[in-house]
Structures are given as structure tokens and as C-alpha cells.
N, C-alpha and C. Protein backbone atom coordinates (compact mmCIF):
# COMPACT_ATOMS: atom_id res chain seq x y z
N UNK A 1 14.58 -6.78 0.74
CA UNK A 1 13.23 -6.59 0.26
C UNK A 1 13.29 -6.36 -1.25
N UNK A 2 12.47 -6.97 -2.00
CA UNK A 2 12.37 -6.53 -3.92
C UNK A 2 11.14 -5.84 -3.59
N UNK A 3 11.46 -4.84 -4.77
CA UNK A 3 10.33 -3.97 -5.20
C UNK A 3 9.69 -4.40 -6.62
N UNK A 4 8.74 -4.09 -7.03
CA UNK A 4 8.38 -4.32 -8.52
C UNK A 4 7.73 -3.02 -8.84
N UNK A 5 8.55 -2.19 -9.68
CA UNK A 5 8.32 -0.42 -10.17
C UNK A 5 7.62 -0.79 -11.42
N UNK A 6 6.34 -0.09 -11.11
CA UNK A 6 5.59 -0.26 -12.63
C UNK A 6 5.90 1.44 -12.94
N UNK A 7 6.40 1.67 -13.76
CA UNK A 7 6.34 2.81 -14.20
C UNK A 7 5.56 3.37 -15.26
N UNK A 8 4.82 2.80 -16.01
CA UNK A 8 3.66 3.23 -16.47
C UNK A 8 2.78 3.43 -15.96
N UNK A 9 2.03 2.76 -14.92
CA UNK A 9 1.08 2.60 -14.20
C UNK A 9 1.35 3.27 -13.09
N UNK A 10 2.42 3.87 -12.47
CA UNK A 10 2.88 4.72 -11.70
C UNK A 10 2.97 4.12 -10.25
N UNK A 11 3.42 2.26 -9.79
CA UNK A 11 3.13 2.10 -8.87
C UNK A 11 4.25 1.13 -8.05
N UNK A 12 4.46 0.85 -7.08
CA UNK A 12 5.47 0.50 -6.57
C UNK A 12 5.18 -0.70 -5.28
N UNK A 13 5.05 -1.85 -5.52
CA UNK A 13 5.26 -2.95 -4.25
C UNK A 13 6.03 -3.88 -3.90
N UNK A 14 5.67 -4.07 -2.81
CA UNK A 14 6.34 -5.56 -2.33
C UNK A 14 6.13 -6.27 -3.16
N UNK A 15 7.30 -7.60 -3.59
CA UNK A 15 6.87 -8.72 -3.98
C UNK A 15 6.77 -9.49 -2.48
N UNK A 16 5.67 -10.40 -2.81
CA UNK A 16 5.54 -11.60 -2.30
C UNK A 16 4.26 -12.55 -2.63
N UNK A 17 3.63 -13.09 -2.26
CA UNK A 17 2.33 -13.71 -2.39
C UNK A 17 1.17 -12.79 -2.56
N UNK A 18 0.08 -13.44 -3.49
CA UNK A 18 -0.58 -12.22 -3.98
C UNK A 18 -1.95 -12.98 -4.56
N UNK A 19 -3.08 -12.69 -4.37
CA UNK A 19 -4.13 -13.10 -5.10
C UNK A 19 -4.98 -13.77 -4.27
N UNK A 20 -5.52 -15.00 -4.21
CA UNK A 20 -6.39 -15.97 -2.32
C UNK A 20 -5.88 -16.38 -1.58
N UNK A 21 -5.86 -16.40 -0.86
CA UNK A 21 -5.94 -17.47 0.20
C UNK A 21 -6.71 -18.64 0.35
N UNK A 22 -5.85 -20.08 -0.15
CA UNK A 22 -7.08 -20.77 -0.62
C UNK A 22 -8.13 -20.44 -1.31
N UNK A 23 -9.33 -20.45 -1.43
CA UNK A 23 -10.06 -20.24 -2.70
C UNK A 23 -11.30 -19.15 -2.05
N UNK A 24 -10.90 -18.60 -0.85
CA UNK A 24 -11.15 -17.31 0.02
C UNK A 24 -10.63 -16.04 -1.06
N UNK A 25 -11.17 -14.90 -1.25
CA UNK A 25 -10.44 -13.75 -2.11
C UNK A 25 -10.40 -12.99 -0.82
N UNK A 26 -8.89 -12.14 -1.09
CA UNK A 26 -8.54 -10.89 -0.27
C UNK A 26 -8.95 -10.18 -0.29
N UNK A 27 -9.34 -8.91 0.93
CA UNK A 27 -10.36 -8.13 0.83
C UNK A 27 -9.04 -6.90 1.24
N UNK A 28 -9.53 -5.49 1.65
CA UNK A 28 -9.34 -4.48 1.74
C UNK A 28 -10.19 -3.58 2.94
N UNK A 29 -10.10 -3.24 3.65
CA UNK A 29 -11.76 -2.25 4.10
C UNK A 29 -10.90 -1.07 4.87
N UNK A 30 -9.48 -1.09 5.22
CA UNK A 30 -9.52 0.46 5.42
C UNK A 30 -7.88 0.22 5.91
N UNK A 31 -6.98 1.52 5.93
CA UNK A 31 -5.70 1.61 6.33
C UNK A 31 -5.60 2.68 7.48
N UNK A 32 -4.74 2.36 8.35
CA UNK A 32 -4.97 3.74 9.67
C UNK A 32 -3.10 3.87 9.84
N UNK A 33 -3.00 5.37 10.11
CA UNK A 33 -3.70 6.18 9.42
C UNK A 33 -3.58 6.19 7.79
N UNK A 34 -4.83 7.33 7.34
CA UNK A 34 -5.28 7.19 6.37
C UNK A 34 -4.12 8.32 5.26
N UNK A 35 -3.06 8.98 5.71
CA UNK A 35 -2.31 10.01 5.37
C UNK A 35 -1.31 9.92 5.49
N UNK A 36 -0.09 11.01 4.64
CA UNK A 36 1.19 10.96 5.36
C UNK A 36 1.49 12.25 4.51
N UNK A 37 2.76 12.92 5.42
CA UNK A 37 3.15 13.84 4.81
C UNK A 37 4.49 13.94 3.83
N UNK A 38 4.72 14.35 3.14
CA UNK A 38 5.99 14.24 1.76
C UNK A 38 7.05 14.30 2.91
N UNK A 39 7.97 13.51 2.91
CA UNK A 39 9.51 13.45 3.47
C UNK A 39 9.33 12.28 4.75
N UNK A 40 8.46 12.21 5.14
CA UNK A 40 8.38 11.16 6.47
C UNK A 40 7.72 9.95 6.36
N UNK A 41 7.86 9.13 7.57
CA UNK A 41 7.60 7.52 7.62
C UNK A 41 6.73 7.40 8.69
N UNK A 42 5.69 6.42 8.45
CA UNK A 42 4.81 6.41 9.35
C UNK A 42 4.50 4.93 9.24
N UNK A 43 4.22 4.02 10.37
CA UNK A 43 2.97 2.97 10.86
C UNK A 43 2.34 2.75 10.48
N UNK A 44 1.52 2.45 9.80
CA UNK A 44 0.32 2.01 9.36
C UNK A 44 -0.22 0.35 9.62
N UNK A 45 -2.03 0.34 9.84
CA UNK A 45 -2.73 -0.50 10.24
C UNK A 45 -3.20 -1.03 9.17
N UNK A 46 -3.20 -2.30 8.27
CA UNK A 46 -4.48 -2.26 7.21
C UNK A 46 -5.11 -3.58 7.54
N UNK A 47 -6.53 -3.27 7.97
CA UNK A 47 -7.49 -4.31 7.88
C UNK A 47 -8.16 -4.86 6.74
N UNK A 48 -8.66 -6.47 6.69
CA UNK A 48 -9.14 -6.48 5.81
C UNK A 48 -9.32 -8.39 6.26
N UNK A 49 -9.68 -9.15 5.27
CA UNK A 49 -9.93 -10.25 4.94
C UNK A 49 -9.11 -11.67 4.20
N UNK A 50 -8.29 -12.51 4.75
CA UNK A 50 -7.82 -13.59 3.76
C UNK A 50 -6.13 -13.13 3.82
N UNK A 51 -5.67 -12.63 4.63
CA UNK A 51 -3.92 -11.95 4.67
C UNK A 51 -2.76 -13.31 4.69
N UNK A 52 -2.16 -13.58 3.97
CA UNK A 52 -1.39 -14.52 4.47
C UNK A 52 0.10 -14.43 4.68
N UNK A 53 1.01 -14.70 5.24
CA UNK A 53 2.25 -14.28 5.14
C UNK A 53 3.46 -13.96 3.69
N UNK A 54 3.93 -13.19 3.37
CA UNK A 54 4.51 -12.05 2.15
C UNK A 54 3.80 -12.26 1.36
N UNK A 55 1.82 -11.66 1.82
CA UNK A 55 1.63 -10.91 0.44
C UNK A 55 2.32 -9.40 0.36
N UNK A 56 2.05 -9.49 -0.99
CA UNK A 56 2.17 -7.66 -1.16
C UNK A 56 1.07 -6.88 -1.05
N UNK A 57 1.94 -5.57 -0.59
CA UNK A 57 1.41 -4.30 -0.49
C UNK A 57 1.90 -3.35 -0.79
N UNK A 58 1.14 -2.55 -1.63
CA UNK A 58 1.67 -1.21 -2.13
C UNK A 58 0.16 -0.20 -2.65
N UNK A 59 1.00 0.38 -3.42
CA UNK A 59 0.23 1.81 -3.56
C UNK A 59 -0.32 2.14 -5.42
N UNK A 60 -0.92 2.43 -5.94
CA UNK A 60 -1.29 2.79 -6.83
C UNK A 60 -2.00 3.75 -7.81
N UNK A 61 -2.25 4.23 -8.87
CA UNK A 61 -3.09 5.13 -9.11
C UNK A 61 -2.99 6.47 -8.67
N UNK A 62 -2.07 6.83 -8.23
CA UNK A 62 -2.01 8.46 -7.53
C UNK A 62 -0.82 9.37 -8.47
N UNK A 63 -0.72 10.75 -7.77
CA UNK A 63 0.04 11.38 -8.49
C UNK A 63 0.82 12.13 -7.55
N UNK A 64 2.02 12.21 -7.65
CA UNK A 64 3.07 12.68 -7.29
C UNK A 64 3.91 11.68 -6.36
N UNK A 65 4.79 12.08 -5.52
CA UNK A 65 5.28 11.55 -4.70
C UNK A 65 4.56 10.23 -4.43
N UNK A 66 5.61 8.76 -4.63
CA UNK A 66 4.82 8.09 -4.35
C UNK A 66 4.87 6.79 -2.87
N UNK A 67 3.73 6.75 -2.11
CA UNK A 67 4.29 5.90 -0.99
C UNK A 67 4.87 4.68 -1.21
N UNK A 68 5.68 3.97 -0.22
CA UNK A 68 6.66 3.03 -0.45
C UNK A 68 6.11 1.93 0.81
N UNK A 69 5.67 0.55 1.04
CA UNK A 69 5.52 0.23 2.08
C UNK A 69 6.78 -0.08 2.27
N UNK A 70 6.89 -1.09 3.46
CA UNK A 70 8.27 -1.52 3.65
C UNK A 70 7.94 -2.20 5.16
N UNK A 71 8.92 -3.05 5.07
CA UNK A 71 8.56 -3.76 6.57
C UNK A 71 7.06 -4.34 7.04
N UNK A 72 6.99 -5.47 6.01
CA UNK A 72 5.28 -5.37 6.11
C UNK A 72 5.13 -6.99 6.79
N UNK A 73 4.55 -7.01 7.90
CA UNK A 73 3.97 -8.05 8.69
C UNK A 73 2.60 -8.41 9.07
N UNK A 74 2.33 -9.49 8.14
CA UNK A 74 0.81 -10.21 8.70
C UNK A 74 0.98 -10.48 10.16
N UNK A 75 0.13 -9.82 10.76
CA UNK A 75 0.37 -10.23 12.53
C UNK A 75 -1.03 -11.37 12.22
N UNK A 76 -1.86 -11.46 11.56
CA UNK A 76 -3.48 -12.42 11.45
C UNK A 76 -3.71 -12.57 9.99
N UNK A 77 -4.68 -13.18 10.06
CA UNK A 77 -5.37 -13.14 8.55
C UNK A 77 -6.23 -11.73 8.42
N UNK A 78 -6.60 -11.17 9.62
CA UNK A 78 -7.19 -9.56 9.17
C UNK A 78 -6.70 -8.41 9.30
N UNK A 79 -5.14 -8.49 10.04
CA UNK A 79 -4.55 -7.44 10.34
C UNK A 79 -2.80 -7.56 9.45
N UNK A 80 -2.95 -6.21 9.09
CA UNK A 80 -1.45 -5.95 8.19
C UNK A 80 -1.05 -4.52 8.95
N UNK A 81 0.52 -4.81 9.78
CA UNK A 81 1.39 -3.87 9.82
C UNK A 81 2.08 -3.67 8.97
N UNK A 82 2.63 -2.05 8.68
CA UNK A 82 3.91 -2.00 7.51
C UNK A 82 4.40 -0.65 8.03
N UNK A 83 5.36 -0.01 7.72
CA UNK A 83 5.84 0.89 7.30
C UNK A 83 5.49 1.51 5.98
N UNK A 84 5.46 3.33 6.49
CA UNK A 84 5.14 3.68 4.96
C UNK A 84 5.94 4.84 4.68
N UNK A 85 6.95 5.38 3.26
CA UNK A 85 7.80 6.02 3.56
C UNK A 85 7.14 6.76 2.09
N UNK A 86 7.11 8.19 2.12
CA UNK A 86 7.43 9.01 0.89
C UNK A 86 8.21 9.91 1.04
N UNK A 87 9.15 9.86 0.15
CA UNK A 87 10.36 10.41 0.04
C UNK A 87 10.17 11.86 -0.86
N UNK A 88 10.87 12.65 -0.80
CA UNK A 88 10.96 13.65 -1.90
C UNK A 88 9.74 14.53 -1.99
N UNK A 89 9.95 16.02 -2.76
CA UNK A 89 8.86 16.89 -3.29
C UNK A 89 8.16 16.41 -4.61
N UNK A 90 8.86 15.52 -5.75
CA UNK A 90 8.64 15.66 -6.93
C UNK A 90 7.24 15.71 -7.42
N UNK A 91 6.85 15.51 -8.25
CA UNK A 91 5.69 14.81 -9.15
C UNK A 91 4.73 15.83 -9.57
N UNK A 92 3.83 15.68 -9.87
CA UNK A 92 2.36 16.43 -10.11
C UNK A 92 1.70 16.51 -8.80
N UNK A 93 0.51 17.40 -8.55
CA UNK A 93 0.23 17.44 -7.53
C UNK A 93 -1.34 17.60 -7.59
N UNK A 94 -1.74 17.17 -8.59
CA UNK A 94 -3.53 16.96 -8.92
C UNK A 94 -4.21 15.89 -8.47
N UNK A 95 -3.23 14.81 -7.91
CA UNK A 95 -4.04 13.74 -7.23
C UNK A 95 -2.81 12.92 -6.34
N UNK A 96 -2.92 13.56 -5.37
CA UNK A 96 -2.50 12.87 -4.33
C UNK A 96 -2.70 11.84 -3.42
N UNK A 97 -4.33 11.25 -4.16
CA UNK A 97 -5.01 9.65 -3.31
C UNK A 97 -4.63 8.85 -4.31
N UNK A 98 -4.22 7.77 -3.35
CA UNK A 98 -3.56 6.71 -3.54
C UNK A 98 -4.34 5.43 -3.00
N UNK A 99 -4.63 4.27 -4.28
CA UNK A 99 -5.23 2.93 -3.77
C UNK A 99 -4.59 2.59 -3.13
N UNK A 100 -4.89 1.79 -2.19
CA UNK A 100 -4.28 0.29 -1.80
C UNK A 100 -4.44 -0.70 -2.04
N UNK A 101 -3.11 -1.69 -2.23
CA UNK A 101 -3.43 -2.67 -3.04
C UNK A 101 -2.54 -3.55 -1.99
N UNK A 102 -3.51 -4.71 -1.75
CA UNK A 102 -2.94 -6.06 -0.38
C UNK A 102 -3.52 -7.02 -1.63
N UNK A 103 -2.16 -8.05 -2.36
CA UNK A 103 -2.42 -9.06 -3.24
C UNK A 103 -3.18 -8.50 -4.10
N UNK A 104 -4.15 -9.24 -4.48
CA UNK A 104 -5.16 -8.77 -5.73
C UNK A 104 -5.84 -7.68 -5.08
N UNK A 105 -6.46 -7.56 -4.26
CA UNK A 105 -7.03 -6.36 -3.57
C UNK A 105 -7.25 -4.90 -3.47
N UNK A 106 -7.97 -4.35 -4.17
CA UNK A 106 -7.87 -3.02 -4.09
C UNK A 106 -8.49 -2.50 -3.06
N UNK A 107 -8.08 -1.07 -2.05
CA UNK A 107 -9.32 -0.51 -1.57
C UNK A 107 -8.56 1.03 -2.14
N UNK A 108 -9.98 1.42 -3.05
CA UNK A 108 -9.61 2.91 -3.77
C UNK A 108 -9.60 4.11 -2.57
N UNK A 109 -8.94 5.35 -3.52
CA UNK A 109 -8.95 6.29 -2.78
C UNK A 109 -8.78 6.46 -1.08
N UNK A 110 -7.75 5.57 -0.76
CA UNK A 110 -7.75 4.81 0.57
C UNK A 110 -6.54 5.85 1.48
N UNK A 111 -5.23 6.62 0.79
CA UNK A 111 -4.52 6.95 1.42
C UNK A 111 -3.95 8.46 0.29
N UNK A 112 -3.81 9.36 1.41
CA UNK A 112 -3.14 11.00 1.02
C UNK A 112 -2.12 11.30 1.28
N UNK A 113 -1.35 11.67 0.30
CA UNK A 113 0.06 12.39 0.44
C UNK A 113 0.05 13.51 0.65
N UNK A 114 0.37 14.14 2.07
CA UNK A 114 0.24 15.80 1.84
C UNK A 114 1.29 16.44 1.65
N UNK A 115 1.44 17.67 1.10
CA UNK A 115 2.11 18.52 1.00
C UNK A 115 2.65 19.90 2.04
């Protein structure tokens, strides 16, 4: 699996395919569950619109600890399985919501890192 670490921007994804599907735009509308706690790995569901096989997914905009997908499978064009792992205590701890980002796609304030 490659990662692409933006470290300014504080954010971390899959590479793969990214942006339409055909001349369809990718949508976003919700991830289940919506949380995870610092040190563990969890399942996650993300629905949405236009999915095609290795887009990316990752995380953005948040603060501290940051989630990692991993293992990410288009089962449809509206359904995305992945794995989601945050590792470690580190970071700041003033904003722990985190976008999601499927290709061009944002859905804000979509997922919590707890402590």
C-alpha cells in the first residue's frame, strides 16, 4: 500500500484513483462508525456516490493523532469498506474531527478520535 503524508496540511491517504467517475463527481454522505479510539483499529462503512476501484481515502483537517485507512475495498459504486487505524497518544488535542476525503470528495467534520 503507498501513502501520500501531507505534512503541512496534516493529512495522510491512500494513493489510488481520485476525482469522477466518468464525468459523474464523487460524493460523500456519511462513514459508520463515526469514531475511534487512540491506539485501536476499527471497520468502517463509507457511503456515498460515483466509488470506483483504488480510489483514495483518507483523513484530513484534524488535530492530533491522526487516522490511517488501510485495506480499502469498493464492494459498489456506493459502498466503501476500509480499515481504520490510529496509532499513538501524540498531537494537540483541540480538534479531534476529522474530514473525509473519498477522491476529490469531502464530507466535513465526519469522524472523532477519542481519547
Amino acid at each position: 500500500m503507498l501513502l501520500q503524508l501531507g505534512i503541512a496540511s496534516r493529512t495522510v491517504q491512500t494513493l489510488g484513483a481520485c476525482g469522477t467517475s466518468g464525468s459523474s463527481p464523487v460524493t460523500v454522505t456519511s462513514i459508520s462508525p463515526n469514531s475511534i479510539s487512540v491506539g485501536t483499529v476499527v471497520d468502517v462503512t463509507i457511503n456515498g456516490t460515483n466509488f470506483s476501484p483504488g480510489i483514495a481515502v483518507g483523513f484530513e483537517n484534524g488535530v492530533g493523532p491522526t487516522p490511517v485507512a488501510s485495506n480499502v475495498t469498493v464492494l459498489n459504486s456506493t459502498t466503501i469498506v476500509a480499515t481504520v487505524t490510529v496509532k499513538g497518544n501524540g498531537g494537540r488535542r483541540d480538534d479531534p474531527v476529522w474530514d473525509v476525503r473519498v477522491g476529490s470528495a469531502v464530507l466535513p467534520n465526519a469522524f472523532e478520535v477519542l481519547r
